[in-house]
N, C-alpha and C. Protein backbone atom coordinates (compact mmCIF):
# COMPACT_ATOMS: atom_id res chain seq x y z
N UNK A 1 0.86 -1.18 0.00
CA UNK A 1 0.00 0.00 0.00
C UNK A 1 0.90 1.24 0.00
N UNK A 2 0.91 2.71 -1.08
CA UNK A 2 1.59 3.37 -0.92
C UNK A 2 0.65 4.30 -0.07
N UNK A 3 1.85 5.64 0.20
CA UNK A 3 1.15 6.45 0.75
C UNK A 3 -0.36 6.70 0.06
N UNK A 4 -0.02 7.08 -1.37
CA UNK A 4 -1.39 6.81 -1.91
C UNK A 4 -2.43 6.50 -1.61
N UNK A 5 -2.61 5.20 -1.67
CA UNK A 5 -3.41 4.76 -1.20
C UNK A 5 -3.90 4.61 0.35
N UNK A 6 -2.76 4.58 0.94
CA UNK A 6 -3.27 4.77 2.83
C UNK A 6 -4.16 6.07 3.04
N UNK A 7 -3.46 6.72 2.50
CA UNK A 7 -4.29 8.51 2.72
C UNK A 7 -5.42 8.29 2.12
N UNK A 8 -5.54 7.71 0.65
CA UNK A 8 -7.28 7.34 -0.08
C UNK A 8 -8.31 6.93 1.25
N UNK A 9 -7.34 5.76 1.67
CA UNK A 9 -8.30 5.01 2.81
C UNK A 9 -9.00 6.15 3.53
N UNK A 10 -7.75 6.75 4.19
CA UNK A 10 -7.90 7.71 5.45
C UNK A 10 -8.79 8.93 4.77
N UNK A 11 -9.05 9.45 3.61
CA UNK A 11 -10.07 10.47 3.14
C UNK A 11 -11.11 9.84 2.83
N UNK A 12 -11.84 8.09 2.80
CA UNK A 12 -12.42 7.65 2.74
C UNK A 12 -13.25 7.46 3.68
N UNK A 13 -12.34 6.87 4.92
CA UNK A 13 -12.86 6.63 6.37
C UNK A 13 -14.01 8.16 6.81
N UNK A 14 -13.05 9.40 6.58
CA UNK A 14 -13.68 10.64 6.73
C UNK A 14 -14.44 10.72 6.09
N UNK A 15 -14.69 10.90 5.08
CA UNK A 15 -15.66 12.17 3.92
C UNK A 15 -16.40 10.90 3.24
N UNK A 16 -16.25 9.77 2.91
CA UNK A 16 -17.71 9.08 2.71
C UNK A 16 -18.78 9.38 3.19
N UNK A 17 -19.17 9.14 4.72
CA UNK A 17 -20.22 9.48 5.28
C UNK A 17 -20.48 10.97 5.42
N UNK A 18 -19.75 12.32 4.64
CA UNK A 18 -19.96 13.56 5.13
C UNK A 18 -20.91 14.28 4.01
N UNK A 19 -20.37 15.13 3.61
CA UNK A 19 -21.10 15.72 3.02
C UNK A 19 -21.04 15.40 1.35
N UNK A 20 -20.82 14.52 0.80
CA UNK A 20 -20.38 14.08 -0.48
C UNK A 20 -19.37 14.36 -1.18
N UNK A 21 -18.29 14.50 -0.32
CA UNK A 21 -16.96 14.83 -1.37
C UNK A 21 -16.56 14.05 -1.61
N UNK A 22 -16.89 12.84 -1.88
CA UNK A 22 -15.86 11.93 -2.37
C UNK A 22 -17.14 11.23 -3.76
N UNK A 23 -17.71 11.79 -3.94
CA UNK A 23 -18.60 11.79 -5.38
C UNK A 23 -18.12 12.91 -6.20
N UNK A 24 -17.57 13.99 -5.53
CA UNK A 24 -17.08 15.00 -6.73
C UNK A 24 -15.32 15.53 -6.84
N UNK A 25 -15.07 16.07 -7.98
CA UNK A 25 -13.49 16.65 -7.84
C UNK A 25 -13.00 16.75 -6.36
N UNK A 26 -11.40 17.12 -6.75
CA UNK A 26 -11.29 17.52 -5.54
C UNK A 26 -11.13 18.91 -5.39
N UNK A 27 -11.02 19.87 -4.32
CA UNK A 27 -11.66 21.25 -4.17
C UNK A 27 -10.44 21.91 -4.91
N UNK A 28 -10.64 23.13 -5.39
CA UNK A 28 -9.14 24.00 -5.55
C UNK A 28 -8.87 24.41 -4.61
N UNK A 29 -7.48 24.95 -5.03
CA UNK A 29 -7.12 25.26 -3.67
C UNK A 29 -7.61 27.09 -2.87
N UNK A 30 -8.25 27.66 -4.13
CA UNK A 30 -8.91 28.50 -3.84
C UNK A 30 -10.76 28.67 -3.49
N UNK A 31 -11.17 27.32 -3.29
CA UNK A 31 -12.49 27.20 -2.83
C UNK A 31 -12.16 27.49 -1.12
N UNK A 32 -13.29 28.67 -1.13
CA UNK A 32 -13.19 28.48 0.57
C UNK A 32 -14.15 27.76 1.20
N UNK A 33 -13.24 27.71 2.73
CA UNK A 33 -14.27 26.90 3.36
C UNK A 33 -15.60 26.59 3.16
N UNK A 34 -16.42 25.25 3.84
CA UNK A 34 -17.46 26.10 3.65
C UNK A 34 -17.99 26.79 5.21
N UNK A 35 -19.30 26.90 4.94
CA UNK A 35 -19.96 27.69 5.88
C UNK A 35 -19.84 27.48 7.28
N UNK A 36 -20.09 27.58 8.39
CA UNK A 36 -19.66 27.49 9.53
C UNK A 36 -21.04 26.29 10.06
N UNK A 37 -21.79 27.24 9.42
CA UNK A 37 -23.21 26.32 9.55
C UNK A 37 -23.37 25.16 8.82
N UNK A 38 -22.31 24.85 8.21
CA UNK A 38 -22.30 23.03 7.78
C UNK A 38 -22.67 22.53 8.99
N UNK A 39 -23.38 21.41 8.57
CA UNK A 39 -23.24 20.09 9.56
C UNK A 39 -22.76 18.72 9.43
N UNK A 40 -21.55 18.49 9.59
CA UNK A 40 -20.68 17.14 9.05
C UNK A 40 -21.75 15.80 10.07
N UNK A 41 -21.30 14.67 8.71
CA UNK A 41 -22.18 13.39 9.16
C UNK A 41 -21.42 13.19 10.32
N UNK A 42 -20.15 13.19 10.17
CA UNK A 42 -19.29 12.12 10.95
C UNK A 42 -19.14 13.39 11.99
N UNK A 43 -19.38 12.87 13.61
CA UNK A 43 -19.41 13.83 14.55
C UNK A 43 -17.85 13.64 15.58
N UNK A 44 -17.09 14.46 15.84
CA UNK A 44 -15.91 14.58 16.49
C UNK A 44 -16.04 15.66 16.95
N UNK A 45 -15.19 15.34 18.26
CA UNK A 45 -15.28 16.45 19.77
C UNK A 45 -14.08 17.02 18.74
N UNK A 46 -13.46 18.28 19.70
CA UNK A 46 -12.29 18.73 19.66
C UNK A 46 -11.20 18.17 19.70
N UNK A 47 -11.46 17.44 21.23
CA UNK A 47 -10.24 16.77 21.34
C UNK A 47 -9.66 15.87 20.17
N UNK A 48 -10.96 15.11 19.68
CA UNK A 48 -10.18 14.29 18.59
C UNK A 48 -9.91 14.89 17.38
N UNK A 49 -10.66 16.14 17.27
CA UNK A 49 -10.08 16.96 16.19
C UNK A 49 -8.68 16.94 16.27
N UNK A 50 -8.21 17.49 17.43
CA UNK A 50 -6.93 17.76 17.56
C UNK A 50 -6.13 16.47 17.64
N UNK A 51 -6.72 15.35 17.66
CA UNK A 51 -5.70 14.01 17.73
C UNK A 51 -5.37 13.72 16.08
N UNK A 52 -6.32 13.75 15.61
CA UNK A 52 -6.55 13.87 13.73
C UNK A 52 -5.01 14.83 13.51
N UNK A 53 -5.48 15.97 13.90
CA UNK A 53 -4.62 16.90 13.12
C UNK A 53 -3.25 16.70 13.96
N UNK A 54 -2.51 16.35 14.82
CA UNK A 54 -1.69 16.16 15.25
C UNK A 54 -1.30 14.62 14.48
N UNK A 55 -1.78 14.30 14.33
CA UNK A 55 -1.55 12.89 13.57
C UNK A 55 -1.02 12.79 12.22
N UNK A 56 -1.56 13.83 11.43
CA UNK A 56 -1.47 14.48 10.32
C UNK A 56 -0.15 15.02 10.19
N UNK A 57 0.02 15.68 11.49
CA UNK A 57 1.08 16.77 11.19
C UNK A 57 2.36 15.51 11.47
N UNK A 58 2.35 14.78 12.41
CA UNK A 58 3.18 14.32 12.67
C UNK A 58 3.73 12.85 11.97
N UNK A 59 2.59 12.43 10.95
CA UNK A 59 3.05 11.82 9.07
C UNK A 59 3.70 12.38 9.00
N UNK A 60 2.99 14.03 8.19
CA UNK A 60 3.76 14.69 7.44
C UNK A 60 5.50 15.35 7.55
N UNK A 61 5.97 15.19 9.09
CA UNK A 61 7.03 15.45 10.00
C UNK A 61 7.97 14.16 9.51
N UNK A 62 7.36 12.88 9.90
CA UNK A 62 8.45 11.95 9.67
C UNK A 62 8.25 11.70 7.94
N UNK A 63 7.59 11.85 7.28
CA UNK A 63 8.01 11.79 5.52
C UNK A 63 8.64 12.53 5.31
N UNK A 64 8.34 13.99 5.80
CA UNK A 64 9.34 15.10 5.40
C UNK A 64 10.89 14.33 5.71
N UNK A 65 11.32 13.82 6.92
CA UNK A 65 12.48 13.38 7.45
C UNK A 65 12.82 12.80 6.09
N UNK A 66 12.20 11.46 6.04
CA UNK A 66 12.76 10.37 5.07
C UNK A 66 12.74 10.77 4.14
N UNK A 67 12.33 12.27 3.77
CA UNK A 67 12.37 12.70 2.17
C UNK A 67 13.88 13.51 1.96
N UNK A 68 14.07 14.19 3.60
CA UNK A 68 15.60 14.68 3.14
C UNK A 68 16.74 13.86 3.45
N UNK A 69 16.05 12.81 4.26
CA UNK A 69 17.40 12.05 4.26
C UNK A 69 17.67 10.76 3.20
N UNK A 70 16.27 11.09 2.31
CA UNK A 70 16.90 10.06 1.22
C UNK A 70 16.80 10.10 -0.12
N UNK A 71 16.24 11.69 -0.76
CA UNK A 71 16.16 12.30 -1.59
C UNK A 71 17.43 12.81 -1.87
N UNK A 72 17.75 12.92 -3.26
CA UNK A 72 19.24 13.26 -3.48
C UNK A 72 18.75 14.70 -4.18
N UNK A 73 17.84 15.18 -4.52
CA UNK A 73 17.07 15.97 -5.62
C UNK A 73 16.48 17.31 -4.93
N UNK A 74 17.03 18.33 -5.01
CA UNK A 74 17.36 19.61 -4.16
C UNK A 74 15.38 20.31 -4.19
N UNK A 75 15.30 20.26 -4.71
CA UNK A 75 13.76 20.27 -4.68
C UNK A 75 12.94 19.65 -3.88
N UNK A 76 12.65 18.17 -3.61
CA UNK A 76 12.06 17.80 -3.50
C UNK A 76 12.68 17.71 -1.66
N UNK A 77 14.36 17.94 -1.59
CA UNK A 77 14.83 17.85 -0.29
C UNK A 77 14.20 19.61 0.34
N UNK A 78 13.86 20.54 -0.12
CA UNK A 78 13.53 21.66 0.16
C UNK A 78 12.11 21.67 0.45
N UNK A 79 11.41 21.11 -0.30
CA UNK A 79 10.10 21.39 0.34
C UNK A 79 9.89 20.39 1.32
N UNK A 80 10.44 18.94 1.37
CA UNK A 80 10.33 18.27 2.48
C UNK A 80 10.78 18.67 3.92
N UNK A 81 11.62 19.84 3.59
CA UNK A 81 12.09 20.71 5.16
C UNK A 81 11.10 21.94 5.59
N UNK A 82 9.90 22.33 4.30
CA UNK A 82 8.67 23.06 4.14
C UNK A 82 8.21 22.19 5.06
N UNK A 83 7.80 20.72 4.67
CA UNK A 83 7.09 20.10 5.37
C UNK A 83 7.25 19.94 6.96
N UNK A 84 8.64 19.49 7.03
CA UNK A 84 8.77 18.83 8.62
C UNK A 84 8.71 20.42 9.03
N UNK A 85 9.18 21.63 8.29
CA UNK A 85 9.37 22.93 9.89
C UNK A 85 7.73 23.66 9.78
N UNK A 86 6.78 23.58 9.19
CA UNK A 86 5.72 23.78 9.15
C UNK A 86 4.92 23.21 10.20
N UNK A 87 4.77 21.83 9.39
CA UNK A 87 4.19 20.81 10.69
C UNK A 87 4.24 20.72 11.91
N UNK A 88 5.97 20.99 11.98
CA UNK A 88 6.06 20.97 13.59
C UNK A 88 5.76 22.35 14.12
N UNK A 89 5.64 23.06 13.91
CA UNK A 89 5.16 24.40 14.17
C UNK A 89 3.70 24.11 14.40
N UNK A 90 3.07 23.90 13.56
CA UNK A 90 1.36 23.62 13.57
C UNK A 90 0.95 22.76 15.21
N UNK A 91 2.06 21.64 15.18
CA UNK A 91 1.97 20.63 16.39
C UNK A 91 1.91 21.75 17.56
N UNK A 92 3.16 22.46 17.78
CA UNK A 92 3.42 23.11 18.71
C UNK A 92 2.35 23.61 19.26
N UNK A 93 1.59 24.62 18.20
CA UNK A 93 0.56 25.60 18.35
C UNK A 93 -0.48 24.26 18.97
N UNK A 94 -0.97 23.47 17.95
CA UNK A 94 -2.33 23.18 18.64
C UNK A 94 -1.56 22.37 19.76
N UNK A 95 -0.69 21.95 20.25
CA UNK A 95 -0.34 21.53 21.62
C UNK A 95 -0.53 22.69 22.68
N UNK A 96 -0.23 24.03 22.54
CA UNK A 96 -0.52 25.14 23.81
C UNK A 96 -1.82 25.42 23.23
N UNK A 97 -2.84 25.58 21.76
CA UNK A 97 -4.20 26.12 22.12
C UNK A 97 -5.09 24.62 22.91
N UNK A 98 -4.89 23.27 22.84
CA UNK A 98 -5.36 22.57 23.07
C UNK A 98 -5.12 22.78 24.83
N UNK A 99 -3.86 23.27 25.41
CA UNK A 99 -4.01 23.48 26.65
C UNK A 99 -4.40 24.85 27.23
N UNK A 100 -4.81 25.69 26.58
CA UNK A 100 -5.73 26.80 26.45
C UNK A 100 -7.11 26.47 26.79
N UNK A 101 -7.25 25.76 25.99
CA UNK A 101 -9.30 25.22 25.89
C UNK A 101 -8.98 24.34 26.53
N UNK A 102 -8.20 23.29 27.11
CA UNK A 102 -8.49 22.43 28.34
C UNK A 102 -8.86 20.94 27.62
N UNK A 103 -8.43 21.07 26.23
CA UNK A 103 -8.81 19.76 25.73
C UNK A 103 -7.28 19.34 25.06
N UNK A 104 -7.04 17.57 24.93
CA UNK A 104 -6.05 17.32 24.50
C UNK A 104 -6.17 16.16 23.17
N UNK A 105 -5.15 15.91 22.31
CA UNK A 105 -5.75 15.15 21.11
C UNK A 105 -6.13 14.00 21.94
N UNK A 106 -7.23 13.34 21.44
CA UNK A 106 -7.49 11.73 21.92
C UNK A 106 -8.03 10.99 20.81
N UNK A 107 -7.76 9.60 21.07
CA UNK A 107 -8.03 8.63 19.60
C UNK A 107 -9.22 8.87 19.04
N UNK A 108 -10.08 8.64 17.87
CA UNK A 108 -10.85 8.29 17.34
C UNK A 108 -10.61 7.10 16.22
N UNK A 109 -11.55 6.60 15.62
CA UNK A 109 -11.63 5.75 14.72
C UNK A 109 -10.56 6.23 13.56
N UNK A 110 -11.04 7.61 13.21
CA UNK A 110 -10.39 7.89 12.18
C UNK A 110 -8.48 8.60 12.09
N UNK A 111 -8.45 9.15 13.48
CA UNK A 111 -7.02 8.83 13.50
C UNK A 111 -6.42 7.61 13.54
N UNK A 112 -6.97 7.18 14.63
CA UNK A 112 -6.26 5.39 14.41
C UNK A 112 -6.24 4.69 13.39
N UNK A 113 -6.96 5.22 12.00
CA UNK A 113 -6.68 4.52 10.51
C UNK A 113 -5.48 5.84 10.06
N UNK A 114 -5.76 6.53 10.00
CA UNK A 114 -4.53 7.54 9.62
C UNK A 114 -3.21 7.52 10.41
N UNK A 115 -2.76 6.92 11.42
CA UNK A 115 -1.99 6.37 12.16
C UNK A 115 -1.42 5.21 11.25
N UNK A 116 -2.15 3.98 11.24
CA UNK A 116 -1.60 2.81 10.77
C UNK A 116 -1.65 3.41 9.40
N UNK A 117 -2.62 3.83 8.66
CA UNK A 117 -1.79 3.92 7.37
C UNK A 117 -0.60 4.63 7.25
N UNK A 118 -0.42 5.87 7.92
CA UNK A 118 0.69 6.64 7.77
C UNK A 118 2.24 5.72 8.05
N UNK A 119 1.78 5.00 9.20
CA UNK A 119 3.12 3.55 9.34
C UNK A 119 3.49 3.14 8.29
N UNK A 120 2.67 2.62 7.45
CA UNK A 120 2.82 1.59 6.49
C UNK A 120 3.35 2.12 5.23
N UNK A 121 2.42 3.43 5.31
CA UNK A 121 3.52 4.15 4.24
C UNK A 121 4.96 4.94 3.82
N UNK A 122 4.77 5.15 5.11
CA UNK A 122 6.01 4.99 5.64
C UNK A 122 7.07 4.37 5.10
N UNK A 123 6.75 2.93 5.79
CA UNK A 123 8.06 1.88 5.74
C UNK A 123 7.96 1.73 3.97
N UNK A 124 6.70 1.84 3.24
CA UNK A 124 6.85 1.53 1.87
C UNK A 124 7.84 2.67 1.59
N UNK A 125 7.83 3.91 1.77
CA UNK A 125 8.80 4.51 1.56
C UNK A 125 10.00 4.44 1.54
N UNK A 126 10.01 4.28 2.40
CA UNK A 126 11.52 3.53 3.22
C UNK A 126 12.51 3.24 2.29
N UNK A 127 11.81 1.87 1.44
CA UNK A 127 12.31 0.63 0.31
C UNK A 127 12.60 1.52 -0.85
N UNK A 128 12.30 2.93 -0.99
CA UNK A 128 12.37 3.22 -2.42
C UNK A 128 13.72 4.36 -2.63
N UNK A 129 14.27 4.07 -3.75
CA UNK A 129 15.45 5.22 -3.95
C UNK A 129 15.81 6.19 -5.02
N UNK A 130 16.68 7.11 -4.74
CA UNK A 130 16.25 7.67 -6.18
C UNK A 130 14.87 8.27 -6.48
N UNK A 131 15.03 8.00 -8.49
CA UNK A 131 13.99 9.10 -8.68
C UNK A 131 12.43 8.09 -8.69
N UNK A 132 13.22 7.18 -8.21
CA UNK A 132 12.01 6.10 -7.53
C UNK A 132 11.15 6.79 -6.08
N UNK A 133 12.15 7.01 -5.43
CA UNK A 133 11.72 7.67 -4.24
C UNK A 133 10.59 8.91 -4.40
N UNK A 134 11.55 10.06 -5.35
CA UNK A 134 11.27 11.44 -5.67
C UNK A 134 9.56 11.66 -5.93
N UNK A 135 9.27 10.72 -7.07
CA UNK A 135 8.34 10.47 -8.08
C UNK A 135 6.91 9.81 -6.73
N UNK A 136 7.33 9.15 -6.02
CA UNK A 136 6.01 8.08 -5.16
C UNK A 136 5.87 9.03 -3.82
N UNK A 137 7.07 9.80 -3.53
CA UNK A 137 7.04 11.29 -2.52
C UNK A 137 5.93 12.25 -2.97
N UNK A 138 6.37 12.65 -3.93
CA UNK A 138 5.90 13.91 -4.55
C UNK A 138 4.30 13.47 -5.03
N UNK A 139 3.76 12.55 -5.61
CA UNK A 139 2.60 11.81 -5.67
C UNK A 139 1.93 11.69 -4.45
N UNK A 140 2.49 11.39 -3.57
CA UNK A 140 1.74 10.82 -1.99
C UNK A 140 1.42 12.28 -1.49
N UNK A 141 2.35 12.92 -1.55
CA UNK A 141 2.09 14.58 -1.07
C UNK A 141 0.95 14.80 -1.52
N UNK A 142 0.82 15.01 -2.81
CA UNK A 142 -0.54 15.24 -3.51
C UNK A 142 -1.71 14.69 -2.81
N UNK A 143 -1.35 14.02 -3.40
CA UNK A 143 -3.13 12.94 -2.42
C UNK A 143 -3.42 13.04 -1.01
N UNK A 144 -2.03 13.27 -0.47
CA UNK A 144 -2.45 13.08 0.87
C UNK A 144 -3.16 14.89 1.26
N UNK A 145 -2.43 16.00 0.26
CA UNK A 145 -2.85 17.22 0.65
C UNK A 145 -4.59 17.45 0.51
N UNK A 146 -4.72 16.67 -1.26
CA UNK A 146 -5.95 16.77 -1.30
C UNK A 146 -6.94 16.10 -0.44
N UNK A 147 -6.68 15.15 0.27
CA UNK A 147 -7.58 14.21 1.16
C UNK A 147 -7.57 14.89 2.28
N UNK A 148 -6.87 15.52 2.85
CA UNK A 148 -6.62 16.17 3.77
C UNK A 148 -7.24 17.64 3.78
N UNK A 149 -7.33 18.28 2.93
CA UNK A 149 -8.03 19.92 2.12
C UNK A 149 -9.68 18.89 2.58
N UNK A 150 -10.28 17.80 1.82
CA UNK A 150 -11.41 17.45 1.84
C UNK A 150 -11.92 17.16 3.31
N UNK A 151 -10.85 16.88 3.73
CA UNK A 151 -10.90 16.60 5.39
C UNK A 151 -11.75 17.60 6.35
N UNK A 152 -10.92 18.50 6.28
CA UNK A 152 -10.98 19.97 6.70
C UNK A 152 -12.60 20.52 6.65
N UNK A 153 -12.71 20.60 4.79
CA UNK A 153 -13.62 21.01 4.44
C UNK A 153 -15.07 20.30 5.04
N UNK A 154 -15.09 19.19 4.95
CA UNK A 154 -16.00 18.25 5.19
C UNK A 154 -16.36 17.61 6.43
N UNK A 155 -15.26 17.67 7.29
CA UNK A 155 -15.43 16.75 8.83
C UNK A 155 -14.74 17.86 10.10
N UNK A 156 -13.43 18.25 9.56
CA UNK A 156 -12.82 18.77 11.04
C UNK A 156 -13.49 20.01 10.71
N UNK A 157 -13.39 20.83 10.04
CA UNK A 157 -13.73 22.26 10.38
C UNK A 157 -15.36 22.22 11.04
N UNK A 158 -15.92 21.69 10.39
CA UNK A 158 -17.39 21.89 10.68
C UNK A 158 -17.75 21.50 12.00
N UNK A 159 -17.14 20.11 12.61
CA UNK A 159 -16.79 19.79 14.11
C UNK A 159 -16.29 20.34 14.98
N UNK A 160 -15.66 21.35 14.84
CA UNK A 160 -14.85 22.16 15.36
C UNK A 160 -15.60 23.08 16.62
N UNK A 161 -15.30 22.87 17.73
CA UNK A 161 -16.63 23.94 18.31
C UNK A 161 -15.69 25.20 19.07
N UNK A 162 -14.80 24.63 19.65
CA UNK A 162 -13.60 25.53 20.14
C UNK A 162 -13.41 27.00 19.47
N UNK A 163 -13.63 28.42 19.67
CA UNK A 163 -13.31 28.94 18.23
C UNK A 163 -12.20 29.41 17.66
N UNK A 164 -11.15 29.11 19.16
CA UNK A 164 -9.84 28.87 18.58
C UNK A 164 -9.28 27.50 17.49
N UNK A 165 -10.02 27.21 18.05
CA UNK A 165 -9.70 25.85 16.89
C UNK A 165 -10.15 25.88 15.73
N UNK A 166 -11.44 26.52 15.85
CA UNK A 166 -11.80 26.57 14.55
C UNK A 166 -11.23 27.51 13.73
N UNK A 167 -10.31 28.67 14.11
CA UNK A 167 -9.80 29.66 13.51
C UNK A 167 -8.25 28.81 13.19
N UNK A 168 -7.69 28.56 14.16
CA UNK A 168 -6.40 27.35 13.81
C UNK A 168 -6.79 26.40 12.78
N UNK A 169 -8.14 25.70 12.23
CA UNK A 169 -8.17 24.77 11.19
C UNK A 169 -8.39 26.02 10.25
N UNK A 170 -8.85 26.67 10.45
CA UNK A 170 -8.84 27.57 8.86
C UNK A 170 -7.35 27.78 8.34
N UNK A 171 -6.61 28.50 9.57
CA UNK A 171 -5.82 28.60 8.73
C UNK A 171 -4.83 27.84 8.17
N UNK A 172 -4.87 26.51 9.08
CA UNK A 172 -4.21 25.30 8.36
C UNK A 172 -4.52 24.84 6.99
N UNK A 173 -6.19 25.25 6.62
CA UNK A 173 -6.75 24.96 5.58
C UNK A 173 -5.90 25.53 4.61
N UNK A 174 -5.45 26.67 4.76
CA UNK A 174 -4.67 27.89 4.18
C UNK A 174 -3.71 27.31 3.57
N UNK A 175 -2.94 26.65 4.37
CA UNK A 175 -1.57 26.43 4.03
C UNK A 175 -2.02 25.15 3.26
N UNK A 176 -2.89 24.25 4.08
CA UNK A 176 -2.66 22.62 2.93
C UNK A 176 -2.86 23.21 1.69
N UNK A 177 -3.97 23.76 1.37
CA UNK A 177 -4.03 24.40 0.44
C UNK A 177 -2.76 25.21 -0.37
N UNK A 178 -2.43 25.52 -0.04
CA UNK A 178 -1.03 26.12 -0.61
C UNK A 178 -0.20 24.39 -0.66
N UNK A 179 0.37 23.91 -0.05
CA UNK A 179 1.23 22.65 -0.42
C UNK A 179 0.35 21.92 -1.06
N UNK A 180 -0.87 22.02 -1.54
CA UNK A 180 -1.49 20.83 -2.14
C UNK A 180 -0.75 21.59 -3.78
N UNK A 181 -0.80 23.07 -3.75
CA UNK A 181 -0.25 23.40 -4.74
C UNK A 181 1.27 23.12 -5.33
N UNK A 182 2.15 23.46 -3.95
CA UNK A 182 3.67 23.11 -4.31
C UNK A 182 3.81 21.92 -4.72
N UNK A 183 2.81 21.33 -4.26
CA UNK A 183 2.95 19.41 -4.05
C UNK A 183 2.84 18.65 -5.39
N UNK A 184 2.01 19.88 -6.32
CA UNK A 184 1.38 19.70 -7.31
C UNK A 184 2.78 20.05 -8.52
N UNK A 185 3.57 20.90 -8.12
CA UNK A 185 4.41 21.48 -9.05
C UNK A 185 5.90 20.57 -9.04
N UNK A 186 5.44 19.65 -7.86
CA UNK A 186 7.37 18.99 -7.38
C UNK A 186 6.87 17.94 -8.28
N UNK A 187 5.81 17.42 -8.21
CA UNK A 187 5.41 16.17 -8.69
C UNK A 187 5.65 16.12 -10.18
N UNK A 188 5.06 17.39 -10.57
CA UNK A 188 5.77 17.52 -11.89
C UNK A 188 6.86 17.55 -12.48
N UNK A 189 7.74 18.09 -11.86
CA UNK A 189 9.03 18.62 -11.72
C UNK A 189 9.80 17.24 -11.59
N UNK A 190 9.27 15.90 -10.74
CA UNK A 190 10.43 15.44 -10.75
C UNK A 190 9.45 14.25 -11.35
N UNK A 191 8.85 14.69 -12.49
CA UNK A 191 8.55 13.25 -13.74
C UNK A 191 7.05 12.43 -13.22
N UNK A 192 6.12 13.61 -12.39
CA UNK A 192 5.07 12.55 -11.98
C UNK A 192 4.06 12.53 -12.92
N UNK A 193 2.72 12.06 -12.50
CA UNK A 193 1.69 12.00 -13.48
C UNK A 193 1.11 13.64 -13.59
N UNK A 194 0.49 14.03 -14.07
CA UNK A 194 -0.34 15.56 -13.98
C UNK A 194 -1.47 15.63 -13.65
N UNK A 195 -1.04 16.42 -12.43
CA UNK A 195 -2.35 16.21 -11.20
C UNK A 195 -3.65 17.12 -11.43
């Protein structure tokens, strides 16, 4: 299973039961949110909001790793250091607003599939070198940004009741959104399909 596909799972697990994004495209990266007054199928406290997105961030932290320590390809080693010093920044923050509001990440169903898949893709990573590596990196980024943008849109933001949190997922929205774009241009750049 590549990242690919683990993240498919993991935007599956989410946004099947939500509001139908996974019957249509995926969003640009200039669709905004939606409304506040959505109401997502799939119901999550905060806390597990914040276990989701800490989960997220902390994939995207150790791929970034294995992307500069095994990417030879100055590009793809640059935005993977986008990735890990972003992420961990994001962690930081919702680690002090989560002890602000008095809530902390805790499991749900759907982190604990974004967990094990993120493992697995992982280690598939691991095995690959070169512009073998570059090419299944820069691809997984993609998918995983867009599944993750649908995420947002569809399950965490709308769950969100905190309104620090909910102002912290916007603007995370911000940024996936933006790397769903870079993510979109490395992939190209280093020979992927056209996203």
């Amino acid at each position: 299973m590549t990242f690919k596909s683990s993240f498919l799972a993991f935007g599956c697990l989410i946004s099947v039961s939500t509001l139908g994004l996974a019957q249509g495209p995926a969003m640009k990266a200039t669709t905004p949110p939606p409304a506040a007054s959505a109401t997502p199928a799939v119901v999550l406290s905060d806390s597990q909001i914040a276990g989701i997105v800490e989960t997220a961030n902390t994939s995207e932290i150790e791929a970034g790793k294995q992307a500069e320590k095994t990417s030879k390809t100055k590009s793809v080693k640059d935005f993977a250091k986008m990735m890990v010093d972003e992420h961990t920044q994001v962690n930081k923050d919702l680690k002090a607003l989560a002890a602000r509001g008095k809530f902390k990440g805790t499991d749900s169903e759907q982190e604990k599939a974004l967990k094990a898949s993120s493992k697995d893709s992982l280690s598939k990573l691991k095995g690959l070198k070169a512009a073998e590596f570059d090419k299944a990196y820069a691809a997984d980024q993609v998918n995983m940004h867009k599944t993750l943008l649908d995420s947002l849109d569809a399950t965490l933001i709308p769950n969100a009741k905190h309104d620090e949190l909910k102002t912290m997922l916007t603007k995370v929205r911000t940024s996936v959104a933006t790397h769903l774009e870079k993510a979109k241009a490395l992939s190209s750049s280093v020979g992927g399909a056209a996203m």
